[in-house]
Each structure stands twice: as C-alpha cells, then as structure tokens.
Protein backbone atom coordinates (compact mmCIF):
# COMPACT_ATOMS: atom_id res chain seq x y z
CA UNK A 1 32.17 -39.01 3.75
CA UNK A 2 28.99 -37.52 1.99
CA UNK A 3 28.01 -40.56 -0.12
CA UNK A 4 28.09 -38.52 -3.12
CA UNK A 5 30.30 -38.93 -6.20
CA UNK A 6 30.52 -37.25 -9.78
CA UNK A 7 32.09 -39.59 -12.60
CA UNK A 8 33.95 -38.49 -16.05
CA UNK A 9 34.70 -35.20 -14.56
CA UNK A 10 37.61 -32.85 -17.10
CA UNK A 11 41.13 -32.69 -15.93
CA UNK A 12 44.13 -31.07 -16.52
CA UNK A 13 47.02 -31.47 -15.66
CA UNK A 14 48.88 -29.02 -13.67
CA UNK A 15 52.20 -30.46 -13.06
CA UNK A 16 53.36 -26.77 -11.14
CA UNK A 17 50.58 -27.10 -8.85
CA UNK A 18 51.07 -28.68 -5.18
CA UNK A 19 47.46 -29.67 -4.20
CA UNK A 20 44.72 -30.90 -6.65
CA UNK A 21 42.22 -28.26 -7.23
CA UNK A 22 37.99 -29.30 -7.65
CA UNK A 23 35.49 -26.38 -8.83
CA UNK A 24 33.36 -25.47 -6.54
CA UNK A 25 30.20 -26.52 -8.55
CA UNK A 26 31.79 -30.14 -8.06
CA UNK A 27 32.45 -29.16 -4.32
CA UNK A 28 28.88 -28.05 -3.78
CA UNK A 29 27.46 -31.10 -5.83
CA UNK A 30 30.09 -33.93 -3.74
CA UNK A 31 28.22 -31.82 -0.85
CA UNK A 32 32.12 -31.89 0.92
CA UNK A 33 32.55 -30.28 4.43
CA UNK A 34 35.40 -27.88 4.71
CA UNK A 35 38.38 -29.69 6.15
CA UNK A 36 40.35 -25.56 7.09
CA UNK A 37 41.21 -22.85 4.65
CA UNK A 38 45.07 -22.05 3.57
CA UNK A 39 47.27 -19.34 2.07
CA UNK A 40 47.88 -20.58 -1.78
CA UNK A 41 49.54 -18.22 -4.62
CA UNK A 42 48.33 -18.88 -8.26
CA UNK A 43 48.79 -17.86 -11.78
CA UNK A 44 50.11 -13.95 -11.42
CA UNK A 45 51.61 -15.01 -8.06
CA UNK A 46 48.26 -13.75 -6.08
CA UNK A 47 48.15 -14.66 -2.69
CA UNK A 48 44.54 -15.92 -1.96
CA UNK A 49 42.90 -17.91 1.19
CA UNK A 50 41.38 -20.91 -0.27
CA UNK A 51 39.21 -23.83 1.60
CA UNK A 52 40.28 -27.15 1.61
CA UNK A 53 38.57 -30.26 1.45
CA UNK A 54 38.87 -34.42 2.25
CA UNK A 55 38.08 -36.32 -0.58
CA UNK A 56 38.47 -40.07 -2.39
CA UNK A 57 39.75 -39.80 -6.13
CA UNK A 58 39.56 -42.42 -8.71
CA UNK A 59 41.66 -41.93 -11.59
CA UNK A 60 40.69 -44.84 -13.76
CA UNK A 61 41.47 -47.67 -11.97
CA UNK A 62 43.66 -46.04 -9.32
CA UNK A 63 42.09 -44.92 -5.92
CA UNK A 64 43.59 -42.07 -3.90
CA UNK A 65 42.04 -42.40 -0.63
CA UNK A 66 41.20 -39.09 1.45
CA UNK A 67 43.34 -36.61 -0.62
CA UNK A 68 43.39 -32.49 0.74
CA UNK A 69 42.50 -30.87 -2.54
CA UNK A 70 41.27 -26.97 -2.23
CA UNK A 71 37.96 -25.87 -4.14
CA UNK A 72 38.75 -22.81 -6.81
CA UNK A 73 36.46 -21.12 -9.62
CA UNK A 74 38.57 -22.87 -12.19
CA UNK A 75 36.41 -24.72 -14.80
CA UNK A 76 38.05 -28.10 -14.64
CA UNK A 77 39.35 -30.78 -12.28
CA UNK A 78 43.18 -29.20 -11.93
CA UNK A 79 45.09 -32.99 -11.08
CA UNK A 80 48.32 -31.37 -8.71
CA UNK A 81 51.55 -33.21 -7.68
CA UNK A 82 49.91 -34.58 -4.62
CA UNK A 83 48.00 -36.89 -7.07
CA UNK A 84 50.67 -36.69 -9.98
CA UNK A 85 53.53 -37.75 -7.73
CA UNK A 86 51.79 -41.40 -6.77
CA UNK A 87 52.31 -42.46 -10.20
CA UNK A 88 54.61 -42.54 -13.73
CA UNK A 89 53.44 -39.86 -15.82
CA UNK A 90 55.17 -39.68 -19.40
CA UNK A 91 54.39 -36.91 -21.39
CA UNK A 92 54.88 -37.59 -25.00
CA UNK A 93 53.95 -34.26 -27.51
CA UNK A 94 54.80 -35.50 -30.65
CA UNK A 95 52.10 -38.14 -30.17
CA UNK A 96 49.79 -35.66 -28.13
CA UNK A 97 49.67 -38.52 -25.94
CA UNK A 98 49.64 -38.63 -22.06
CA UNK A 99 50.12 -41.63 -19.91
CA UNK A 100 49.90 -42.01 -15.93
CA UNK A 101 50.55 -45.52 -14.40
C-alpha cells in the first residue's frame, strides 16, 4: 500500500465491464505499483494489453479491500462487475435514480 488516497472521484457505471477501470492520472496520483499486465477487449472489440493494479475502494460506506482494477485513458472511475457484483444495484430510469446496497 502507497498511503495515498483520492476522495469524490466520478464513476460510471459499466455494468458490461469485468474489472473496475481507474485513469491513469488517478493511478499515477494513488502512486500504485503494477500488480502484471492482461489481454482486455473494449468498446469496438479491440484487443489491448492493459496493466493492472491492487487497490482498496470505498464506495460510500462500503470497503472493497485489495480489488485488481486495470488503469485506462478513460476520463472517469469505470465501477465493473467485480465491484458491482458485491452488492444490490437497482436501476430505476424513470426516476433517473441509481441505488447500490
């Protein structure tokens, strides 16, 4: 562990994605050691190499201790099912409303 943290950081949610994705500004600023680099295929079913990283999330008041999340050029905090499957997530659009307990 670095120490380092970053509060109030954007997310989406990305309910088709399997690992949680952090920008690498937020990578370089958590100052994270790569954990190993894997194959990943994104949006236009690309095939990239991407590095992946050990890190604590807080979502609120829930903790997600040491999850492998890979560091992209996306702009926000990308939460994937690896995050999204510890919890109850209701989705409700006519209220533009999402929930995760």
């Amino acid at each position: 562990k670095t120490g380092q943290f970053v509060e109030n950081q954007p997310a989406q949610v990305d309910h088709a994605a399997d690992f949680t994705v952090l920008p690498l500004e937020t990578v370089e600023l958590l100052q994270l050691v790569p954990l190993g680099e894997m194959g990943a295929i994104g949006l236009g079913r690309r095939f990239d190499v991407v590095t992946t990283f050990l890190v604590d999330i807080d979502l609120h008041s829930f903790t997600h201790s040491l999850v492998k999340i890979v560091a992209s050029d996306e702009p926000y905090v990308l939460l994937g099912r690896d995050v999204l499957n510890q919890h109850r997530v209701v989705l409700d659009g006519p209220r533009l409303k999402l929930e995760i307990e």
